[in-house]
Each structure stands twice: as structure tokens, then as C-alpha cells.
Protein backbone atom coordinates (compact mmCIF):
# COMPACT_ATOMS: atom_id res chain seq x y z
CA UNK A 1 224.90 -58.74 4.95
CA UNK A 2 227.21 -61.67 4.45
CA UNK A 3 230.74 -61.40 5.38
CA UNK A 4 232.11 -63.95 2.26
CA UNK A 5 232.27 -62.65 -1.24
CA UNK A 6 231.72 -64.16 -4.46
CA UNK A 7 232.89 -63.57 -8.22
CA UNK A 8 231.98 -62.04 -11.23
CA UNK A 9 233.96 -64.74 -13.20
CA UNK A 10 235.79 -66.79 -11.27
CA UNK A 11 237.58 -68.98 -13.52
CA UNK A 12 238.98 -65.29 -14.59
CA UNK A 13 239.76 -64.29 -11.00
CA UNK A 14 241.68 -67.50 -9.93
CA UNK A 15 243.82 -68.36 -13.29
CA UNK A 16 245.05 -64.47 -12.53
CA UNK A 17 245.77 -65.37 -9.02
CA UNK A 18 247.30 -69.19 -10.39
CA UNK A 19 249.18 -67.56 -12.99
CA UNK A 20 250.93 -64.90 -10.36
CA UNK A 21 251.92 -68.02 -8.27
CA UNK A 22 253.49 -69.79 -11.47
CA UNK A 23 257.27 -68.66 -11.64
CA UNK A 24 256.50 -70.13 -15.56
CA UNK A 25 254.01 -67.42 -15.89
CA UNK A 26 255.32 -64.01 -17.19
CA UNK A 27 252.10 -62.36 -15.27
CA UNK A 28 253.82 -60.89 -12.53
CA UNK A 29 250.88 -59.16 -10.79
CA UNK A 30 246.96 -59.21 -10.49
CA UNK A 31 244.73 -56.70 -9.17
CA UNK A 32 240.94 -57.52 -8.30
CA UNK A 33 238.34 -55.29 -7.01
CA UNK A 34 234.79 -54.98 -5.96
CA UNK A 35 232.27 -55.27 -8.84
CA UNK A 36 229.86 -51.78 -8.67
CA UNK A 37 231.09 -51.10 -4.76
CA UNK A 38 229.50 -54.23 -4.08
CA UNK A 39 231.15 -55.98 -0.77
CA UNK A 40 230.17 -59.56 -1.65
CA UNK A 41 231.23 -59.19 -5.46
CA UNK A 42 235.20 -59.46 -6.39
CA UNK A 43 236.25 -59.12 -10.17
CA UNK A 44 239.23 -58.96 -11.87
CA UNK A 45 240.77 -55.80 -12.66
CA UNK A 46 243.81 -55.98 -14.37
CA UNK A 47 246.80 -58.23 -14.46
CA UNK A 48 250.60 -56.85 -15.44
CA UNK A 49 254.49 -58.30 -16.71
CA UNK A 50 256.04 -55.40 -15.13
CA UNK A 51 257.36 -54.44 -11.62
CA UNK A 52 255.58 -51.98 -8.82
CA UNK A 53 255.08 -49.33 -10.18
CA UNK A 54 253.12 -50.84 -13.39
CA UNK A 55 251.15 -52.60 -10.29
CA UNK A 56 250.74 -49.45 -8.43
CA UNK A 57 249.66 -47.16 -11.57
CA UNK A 58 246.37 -49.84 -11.15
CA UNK A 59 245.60 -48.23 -7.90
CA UNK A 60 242.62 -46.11 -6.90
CA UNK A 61 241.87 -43.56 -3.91
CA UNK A 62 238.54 -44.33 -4.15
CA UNK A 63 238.34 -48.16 -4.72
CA UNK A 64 239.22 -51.03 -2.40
CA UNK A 65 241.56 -53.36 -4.22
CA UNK A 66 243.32 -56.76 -3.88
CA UNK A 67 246.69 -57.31 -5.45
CA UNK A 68 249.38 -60.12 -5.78
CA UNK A 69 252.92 -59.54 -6.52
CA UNK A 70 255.30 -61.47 -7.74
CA UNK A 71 259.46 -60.95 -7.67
CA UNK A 72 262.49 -62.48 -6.62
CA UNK A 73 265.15 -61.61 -3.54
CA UNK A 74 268.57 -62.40 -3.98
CA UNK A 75 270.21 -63.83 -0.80
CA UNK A 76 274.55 -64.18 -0.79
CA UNK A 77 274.49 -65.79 -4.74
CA UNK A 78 270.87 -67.34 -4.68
CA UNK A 79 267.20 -66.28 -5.49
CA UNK A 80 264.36 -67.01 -4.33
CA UNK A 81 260.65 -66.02 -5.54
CA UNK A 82 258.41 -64.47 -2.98
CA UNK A 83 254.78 -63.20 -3.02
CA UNK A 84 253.48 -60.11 -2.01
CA UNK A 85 249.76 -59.28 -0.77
CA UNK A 86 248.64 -55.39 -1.42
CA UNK A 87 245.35 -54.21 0.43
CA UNK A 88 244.60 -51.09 -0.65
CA UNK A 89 241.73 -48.98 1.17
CA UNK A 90 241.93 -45.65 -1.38
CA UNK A 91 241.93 -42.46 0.87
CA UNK A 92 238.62 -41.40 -0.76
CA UNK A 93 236.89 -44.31 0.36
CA UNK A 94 234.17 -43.12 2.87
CA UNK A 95 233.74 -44.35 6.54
CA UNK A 96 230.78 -46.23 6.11
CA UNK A 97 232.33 -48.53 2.67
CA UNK A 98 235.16 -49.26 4.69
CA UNK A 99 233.33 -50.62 7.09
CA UNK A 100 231.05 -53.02 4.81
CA UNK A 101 234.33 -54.04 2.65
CA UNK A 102 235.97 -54.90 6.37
CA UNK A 103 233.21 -57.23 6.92
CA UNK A 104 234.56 -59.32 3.91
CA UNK A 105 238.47 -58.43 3.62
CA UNK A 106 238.84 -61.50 6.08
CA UNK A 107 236.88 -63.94 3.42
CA UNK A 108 238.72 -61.91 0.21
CA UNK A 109 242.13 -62.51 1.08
CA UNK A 110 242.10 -65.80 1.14
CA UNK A 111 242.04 -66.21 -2.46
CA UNK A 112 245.17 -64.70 -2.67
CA UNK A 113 247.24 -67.41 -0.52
CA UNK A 114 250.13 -67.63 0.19
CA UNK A 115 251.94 -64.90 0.26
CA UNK A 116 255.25 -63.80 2.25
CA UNK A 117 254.05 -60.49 3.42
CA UNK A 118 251.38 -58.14 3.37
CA UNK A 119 251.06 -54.58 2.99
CA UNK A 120 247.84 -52.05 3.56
CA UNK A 121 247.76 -49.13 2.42
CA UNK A 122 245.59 -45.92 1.38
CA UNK A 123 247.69 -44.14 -0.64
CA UNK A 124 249.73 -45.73 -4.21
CA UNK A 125 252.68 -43.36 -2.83
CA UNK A 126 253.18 -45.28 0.56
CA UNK A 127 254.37 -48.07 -1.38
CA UNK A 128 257.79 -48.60 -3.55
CA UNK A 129 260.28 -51.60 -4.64
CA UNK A 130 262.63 -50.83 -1.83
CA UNK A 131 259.83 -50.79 1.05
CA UNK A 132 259.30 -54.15 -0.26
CA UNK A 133 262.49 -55.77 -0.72
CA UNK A 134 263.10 -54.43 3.00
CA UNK A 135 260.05 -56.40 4.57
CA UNK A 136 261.01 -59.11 2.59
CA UNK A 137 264.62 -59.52 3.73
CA UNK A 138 263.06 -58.98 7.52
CA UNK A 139 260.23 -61.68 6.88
CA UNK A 140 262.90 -64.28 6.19
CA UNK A 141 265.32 -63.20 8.77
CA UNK A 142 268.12 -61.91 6.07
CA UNK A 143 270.68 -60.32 7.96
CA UNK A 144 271.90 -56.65 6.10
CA UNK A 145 274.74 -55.54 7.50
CA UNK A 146 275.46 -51.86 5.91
CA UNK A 147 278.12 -49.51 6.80
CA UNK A 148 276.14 -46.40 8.22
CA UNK A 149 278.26 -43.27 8.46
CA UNK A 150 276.52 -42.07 11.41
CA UNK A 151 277.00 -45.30 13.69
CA UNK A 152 280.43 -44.60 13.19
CA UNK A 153 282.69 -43.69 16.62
CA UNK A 154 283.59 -40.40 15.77
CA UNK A 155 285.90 -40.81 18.84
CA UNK A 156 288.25 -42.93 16.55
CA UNK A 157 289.09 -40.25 14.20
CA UNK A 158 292.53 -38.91 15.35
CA UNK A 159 292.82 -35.48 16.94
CA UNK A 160 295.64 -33.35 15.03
CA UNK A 161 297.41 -30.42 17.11
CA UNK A 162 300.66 -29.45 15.44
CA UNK A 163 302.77 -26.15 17.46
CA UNK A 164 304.17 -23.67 14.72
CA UNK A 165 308.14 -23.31 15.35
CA UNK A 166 310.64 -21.75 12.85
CA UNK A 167 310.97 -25.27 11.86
CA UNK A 168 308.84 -27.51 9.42
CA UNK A 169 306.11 -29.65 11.10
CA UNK A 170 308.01 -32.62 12.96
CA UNK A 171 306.79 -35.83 11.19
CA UNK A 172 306.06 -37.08 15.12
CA UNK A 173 303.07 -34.28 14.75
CA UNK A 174 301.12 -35.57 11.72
CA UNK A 175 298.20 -38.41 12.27
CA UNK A 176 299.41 -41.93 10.77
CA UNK A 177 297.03 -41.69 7.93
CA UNK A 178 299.06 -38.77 6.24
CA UNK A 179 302.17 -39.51 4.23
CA UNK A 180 305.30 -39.42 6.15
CA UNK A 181 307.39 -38.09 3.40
CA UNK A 182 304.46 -35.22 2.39
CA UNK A 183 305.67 -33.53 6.16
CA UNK A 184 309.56 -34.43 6.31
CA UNK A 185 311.79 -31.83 7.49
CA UNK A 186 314.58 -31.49 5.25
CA UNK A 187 318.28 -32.23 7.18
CA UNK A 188 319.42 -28.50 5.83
CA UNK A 189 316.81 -26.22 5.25
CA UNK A 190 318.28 -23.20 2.62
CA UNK A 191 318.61 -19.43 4.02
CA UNK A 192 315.71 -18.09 1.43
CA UNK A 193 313.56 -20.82 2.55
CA UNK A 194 314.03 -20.27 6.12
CA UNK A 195 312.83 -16.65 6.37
CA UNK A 196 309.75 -17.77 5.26
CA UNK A 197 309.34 -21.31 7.46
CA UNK A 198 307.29 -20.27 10.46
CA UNK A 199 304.54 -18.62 7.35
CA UNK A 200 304.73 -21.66 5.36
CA UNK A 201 304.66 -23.71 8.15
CA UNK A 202 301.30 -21.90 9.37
CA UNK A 203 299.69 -22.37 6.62
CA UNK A 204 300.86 -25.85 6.36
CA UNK A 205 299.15 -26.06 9.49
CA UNK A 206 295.89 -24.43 8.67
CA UNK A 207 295.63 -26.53 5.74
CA UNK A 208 296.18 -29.96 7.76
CA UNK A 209 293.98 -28.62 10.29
CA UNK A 210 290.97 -28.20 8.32
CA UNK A 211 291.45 -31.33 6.11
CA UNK A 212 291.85 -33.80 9.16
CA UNK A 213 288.98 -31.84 11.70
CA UNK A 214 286.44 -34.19 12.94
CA UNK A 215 283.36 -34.19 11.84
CA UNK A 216 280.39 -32.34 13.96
CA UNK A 217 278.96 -34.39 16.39
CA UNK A 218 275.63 -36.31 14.60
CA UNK A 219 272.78 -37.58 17.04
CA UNK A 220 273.08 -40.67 18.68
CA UNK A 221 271.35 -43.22 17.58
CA UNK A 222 268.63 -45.04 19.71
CA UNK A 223 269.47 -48.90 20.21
CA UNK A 224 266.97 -51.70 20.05
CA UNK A 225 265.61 -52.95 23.17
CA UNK A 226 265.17 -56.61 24.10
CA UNK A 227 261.97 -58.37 24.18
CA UNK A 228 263.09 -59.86 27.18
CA UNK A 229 263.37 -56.73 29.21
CA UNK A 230 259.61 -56.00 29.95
CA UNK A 231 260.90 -52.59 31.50
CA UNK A 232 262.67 -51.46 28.16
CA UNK A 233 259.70 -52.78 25.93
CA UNK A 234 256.78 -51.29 27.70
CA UNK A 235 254.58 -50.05 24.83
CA UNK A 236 253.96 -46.12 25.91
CA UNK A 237 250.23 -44.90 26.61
CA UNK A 238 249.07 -43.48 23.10
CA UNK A 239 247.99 -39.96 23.47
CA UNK A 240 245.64 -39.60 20.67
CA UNK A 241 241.53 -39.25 21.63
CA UNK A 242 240.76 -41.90 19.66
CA UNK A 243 241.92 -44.66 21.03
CA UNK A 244 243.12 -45.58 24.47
CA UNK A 245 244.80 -48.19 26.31
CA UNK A 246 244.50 -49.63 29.83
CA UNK A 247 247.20 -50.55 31.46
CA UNK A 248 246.16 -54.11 31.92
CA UNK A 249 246.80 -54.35 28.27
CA UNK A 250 250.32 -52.83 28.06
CA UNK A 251 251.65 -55.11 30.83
CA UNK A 252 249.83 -58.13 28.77
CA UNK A 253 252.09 -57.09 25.84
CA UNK A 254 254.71 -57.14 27.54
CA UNK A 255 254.38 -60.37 29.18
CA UNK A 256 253.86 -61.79 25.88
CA UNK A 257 256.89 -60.71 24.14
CA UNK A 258 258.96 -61.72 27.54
CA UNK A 259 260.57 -65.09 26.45
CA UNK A 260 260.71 -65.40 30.13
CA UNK A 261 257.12 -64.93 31.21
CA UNK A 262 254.85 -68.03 30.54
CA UNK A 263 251.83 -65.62 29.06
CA UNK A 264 251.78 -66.55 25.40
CA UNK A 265 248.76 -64.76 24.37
CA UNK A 266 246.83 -61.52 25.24
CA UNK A 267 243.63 -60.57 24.10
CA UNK A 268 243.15 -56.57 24.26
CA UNK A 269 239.15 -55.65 23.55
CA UNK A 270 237.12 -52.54 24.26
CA UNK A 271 235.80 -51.69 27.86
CA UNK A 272 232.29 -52.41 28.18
CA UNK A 273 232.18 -53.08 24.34
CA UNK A 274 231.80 -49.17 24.37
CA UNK A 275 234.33 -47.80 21.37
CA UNK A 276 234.72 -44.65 23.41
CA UNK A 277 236.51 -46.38 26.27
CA UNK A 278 239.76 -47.65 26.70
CA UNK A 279 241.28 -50.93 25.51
CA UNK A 280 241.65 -53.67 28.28
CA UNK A 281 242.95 -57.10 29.08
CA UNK A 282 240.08 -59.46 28.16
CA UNK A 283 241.78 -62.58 28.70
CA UNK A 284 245.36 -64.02 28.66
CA UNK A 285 246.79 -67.50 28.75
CA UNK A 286 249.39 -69.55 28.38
CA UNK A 287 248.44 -72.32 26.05
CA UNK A 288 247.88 -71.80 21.86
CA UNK A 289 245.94 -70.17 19.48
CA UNK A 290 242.86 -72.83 19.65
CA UNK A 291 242.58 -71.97 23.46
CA UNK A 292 242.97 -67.98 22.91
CA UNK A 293 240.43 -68.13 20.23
CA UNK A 294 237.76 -69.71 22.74
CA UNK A 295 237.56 -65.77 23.90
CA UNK A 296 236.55 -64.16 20.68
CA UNK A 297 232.55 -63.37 20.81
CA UNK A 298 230.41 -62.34 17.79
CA UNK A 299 229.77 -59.73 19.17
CA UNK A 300 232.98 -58.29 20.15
CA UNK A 301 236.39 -56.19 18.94
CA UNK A 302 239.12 -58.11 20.20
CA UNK A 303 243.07 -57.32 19.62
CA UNK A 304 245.04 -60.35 20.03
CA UNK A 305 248.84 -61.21 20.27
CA UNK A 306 250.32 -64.72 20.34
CA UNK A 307 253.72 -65.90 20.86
CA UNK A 308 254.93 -68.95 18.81
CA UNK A 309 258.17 -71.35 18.09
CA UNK A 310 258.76 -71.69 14.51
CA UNK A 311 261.32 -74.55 13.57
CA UNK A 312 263.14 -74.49 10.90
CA UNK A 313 266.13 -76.82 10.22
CA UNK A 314 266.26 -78.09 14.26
CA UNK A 315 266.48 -74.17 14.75
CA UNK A 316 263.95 -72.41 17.23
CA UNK A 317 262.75 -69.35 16.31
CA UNK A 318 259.96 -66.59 18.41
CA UNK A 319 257.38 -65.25 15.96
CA UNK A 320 254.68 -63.46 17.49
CA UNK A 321 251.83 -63.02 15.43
CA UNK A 322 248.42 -60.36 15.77
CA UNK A 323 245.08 -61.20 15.23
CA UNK A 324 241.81 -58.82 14.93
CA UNK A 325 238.85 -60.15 15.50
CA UNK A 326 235.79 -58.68 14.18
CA UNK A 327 232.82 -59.98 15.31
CA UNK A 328 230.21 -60.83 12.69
CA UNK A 329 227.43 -59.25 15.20
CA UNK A 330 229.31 -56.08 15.26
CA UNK A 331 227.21 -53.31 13.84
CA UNK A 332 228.62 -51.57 10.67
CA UNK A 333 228.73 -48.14 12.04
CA UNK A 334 231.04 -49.78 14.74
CA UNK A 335 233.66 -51.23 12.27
CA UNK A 336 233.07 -47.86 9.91
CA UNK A 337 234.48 -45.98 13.20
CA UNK A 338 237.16 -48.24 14.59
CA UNK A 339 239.05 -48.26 11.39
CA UNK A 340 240.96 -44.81 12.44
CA UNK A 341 242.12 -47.03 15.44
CA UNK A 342 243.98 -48.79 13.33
CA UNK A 343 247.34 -46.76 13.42
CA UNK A 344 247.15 -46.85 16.75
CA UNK A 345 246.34 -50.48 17.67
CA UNK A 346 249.59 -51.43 15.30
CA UNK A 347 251.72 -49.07 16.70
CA UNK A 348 250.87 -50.55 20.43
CA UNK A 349 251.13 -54.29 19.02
CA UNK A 350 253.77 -53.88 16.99
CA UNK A 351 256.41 -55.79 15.85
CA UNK A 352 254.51 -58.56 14.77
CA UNK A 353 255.43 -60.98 11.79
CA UNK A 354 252.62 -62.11 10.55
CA UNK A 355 248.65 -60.77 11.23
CA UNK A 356 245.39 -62.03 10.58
CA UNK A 357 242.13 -59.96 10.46
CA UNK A 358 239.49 -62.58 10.95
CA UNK A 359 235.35 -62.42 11.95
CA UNK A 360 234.99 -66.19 11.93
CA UNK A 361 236.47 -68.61 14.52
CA UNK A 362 236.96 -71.54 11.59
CA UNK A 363 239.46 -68.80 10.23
CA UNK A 364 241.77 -69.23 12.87
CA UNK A 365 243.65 -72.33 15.07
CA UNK A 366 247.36 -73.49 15.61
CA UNK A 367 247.59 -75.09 11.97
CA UNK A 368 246.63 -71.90 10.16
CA UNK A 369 248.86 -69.69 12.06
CA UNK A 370 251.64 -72.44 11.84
CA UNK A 371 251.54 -72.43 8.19
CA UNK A 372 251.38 -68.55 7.64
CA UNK A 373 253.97 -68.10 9.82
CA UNK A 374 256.48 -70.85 7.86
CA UNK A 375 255.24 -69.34 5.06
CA UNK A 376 256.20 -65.58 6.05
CA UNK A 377 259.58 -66.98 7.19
CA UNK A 378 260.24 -68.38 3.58
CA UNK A 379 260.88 -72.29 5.05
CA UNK A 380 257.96 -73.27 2.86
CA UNK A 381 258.26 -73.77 -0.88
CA UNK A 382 255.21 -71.75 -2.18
CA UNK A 383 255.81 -71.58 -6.04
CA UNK A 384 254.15 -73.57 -8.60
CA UNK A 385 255.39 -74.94 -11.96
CA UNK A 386 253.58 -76.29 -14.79
């Protein structure tokens, strides 16, 4: 079975794609698909003016799709036009088509470059305009500051104690944010209203009490570790039976995302080549992507992670990026199972900002990654005009 795909009509298939990529264009969004479940053969579904959710009513569970998105994110008073990349493998899909489709995804999205950021999902539902937006302000390093109520010291708020007298509430009693002359004794309180100070000035109490209590105590929110603390970013064992990890592996991860360790990449691949074993260090370095790649077999599963220096504007910037390689002697019914690793595998490589899934070694080296990487980070100009 070949592992590159082909079109229907591809003068149909690529003017889609071109006219997603034109900001003159009012298509907004293409979706192509396999012609008659056929791996090799891509046609072109449908093509939309409208936003997400037009995009995502085009959406199958039980068809593997390809879409390109169009829209715009507004930075301070500018905008700028990014592209997004949908994979969708519908839920109803069964084992064995996702693992003939996964032989060609690698070939298939290339069509659809370049794009900011990718998403893959199984399910239309996993997917809206803010989950987007949100990738897309991370992808080009946007920083959001928001006000969030519960990262709030609660120890700020003022404690109120006032101690009922047969006198009004001294005005040295009442927090600062409460209006002085709302609580001012008067100089000569009258005889009917004095009978009846120490009831009014309960209640005056009860009332100030419950307006001004703290609130309950809300659960502490975890910080974010540094990358450069291996012993705070230690990836944790995954527990699930379907996928294990050595722990050659986690300490390669670590090393990698350690600015201070001189391991830029780790390659992570199945013991013995056996599916049913754990995931161990295959090979680690501390050179680029064309020497990492030199590892990668035909006939082999490998889980990479790479540490780069993107420049933009005389400013250095770590990216790390992740890289499966499937080998294009691996047996179908091997990549039909290994796709419920997937979860896992991200989960344990994670965060990454860019990823490749890749079953030919011409499909990777330092220039490809380079430019995927500027392009993710939004320091390349990637629209075109007519």
C-alpha cells in the first residue's frame, strides 16, 4: 500500500486550499476527505464563508477529514490572519481504517501548508471558536493577563470585629472601604433613641458582619513548574495498560526540556519493537534534527522530542517540537493498535509547540522544522493576495 495519496480533481482540491490562504477570498474554510474510504484518494468535500461551527457541521464520526480554517486574532489594536489545520479521525472510524489512513495522514497534510496550529480530533464537540483563539494566542506567545477571582489573596480582604456597647459603632471599628459618615456616632444621641442603641446597634452589627465576611476559602491553585527544574518537571509514570514508559525515557524528557542540560533530542521507541512493552530511550543527542533523524528505522515506532532556538527580532526563544515516526515497514495491524497510545504518548511529551507525524525521513530535517516552527510562532507572513 502506498503511504502518498492522490486526487480525485486536483485543480478542485488545491484552488479550495489556495482560496482559504487568500485573505481576498471570502472562502473561509475547506474540508477534503477520502474518496470511497480509499487511503490514497483525497477529494474535496465542501468549502464554507462562515466561522466554526459552519466548518464543524461538515464533520463526520465515521469519516476521516482534512480541514483549513481561516480567521483573524486581534493583538492590543492590530489583526492578524492565522490558519488553522483540523484532523478529524470520526469516533466511528474502526481500528483497522485508522490505521491505513495513518499510513498517509503524513503525505495528506501537506497540502494544507502552512498553518499556525493544528488540532485532532474525533469528536465535532471537542472543538469550538474559543479553544481556538486560545491555542492561537499561545502559538504566538500573546500574553493574557485576566483577573481570576480565585487567584485572588483572600488574606487581603479586611477582617471586621465590631464590640456592641450602649453606644453606636465607633467609626475606628468599621473597615476603610465603608463610608465614614454611614457609621458616625452622633455628638448627642436623643433619650428615645438611646433605649433602643445597644438593639440597633446589634443589628447594625449583624448586618455589617455578613456584608463584609470573607469569602470561603477556594482551592489553591497549582503553579507552573519550570522547565529548568528537571525534579519539578518529571513527567509521572502513566498508569494505564496500554502504554508504558521506562524510565530511561522520562529522564530523557526531562533532560531535553532542561535549558541547562546539553541533550537536545530524545528518541522514545518500543522495547524490543514489541507494542506490549514499555517505551524506552532509543537514542539521545545533542546536535539537530538531521542527526536525530539518522535513528528512525522503517521498521520502527519512534517518539521523538527536540529542543530548538527560534529567533525572532534578535530575540531567542525555546520551542521544543515532537515528532512520530511511523515506519513505512510497520505492519498495519501495528499502527491500527498503537493509535489508543496516542493520549498517552502526548500527555508524557507534552507541551510541545509544534508536531510532526512523519513515515519518511525526506519529511523531516532542521529547515522543515525551522520553518514550521516560525510559522507556528506567527514571525512568518503566510497570507496570500491576489
Amino acid at each position: 500500500m502506498s503511504i502518498q495519496v492522490k486526487f480525485d480533481n486536483e485543480s478542485a482540491v488545491k484552488q479550495a486550499i489556495q482560496d482559504v490562504h487568500n485573505d481576498s477570498s471570502d472562502i473561509t474554510w475547506c474540508c477534503v476527505t477520502h474518496l470511497n474510504d480509499d487511503p490514497n484518494v483525497l477529494t474535496l468535500q465542501s468549502t464554507g464563508k462562515g466561522g466554526v461551527e459552519e466548518m464543524l457541521s461538515a464533520l463526520s464520526d465515521t469519516k476521516v477529514q482534512y480541514c483549513l480554517y481561516r480567521s483573524t486574532l486581534k493583538v492590543d489594536l492590530s489583526e492578524t490572519v492565522k490558519f488553522t489545520f483540523i484532523y478529524n479521525l470520526g469516533e466511528k472510524v474502526s481500528f483497522f481504517k485508522k490505521g491505513r489512513f495513518g499510513i498517509v495522514k503524513g503525505d495528506a497534510i501537506h497540502y494544507f501548508e502552512p498553518y499556525h496550529i493544528d488540532f485532532e480530533i474525533s469528536n465535532p464537540n471537542e472543538l469550538n471558536i474559543d479553544i481556538i483563539d486560545k491555542k492561537l494566542k499561545d502559538a504566538a506567545g500573546v500574553a493574557i493577563v485576566e483577573k481570576n477571582a480565585d487567584n485572588e489573596n483572600i488574606d487581603a480582604v479586611p477582617e471586621f470585629r465590631a464590640t456592641v456597647s450602649n453606644t453606636t459603632t465607633p467609626v475606628s471599628a468599621v473597615p476603610s472601604y465603608v463610608s465614614a459618615s454611614s457609621t458616625s456616632a452622633p455628638s448627642s444621641p436623643s433619650p428615645a433613641s438611646t433605649e433602643n442603641n445597644t438593639t440597633e446597634s446589634s443589628n447594625n452589627v449583624a448586618n455589617m458582619t455578613k456584608k463584609f465576611t470573607p469569602p470561603p476559602e477556594r482551592k489553591q491553585i497549582k503553579k507552573q513548574t519550570s522547565f529548568n527544574n528537571p525534579s519539578l518537571t518529571r513527567p509521572m509514570m502513566s498508569k494505564s495498560d496500554e502504554v508504558k514508559f521506562d524510565q530511561s525515557i522520562i529522564d530523557g524528557i526531562c533532560k531535553v526540556r532542561n535549558d541547562n542540560d546539553p541533550t537536545t533530542w530524545v528518541i522514545g521507541s518500543y522495547k524490543d519493537d514489541d507494542i506490549s512493552k514499555p517505551i524506552e530511550l532509543l537514542a539521545s543527542g545533542t546536535g539537530d534534527c538531521n542527526e536525530m533523524k539518522t535513528h528512525f528505522a522503517p521498521e520502527k515506532v519512534c517518539y521523538a522530542l527536540i529542543r530548538v532556538i527560534d529567533v525572532y527580532e534578535n530575540i531567542n526563544t525555546v520551542k521544543f517540537v515532537f515528532i512520530y515516526w511511523l515506519g513505512s515497514k510497520v505492519s498495519v495491524m501495528k499502527k491500527a493498535k498503537i493509535s489508543v497510545h496516542k493520549g498517552k504518548i502526548n500527555e508524557m511529551y507534552s507541551n510541545f509547540h509544534v508536531d510532526f507525524m512523519i513515515s519518511s525521513l525526506n519529511e523531516i530535517s532542521n529547515e522543515i522544522v525551522m520553518r514550521k516552527v516560525s510559522q507556528n510562532s506567527g514571525s512568518r507572513s503566510m497570507v496570500t493576495r491576489r
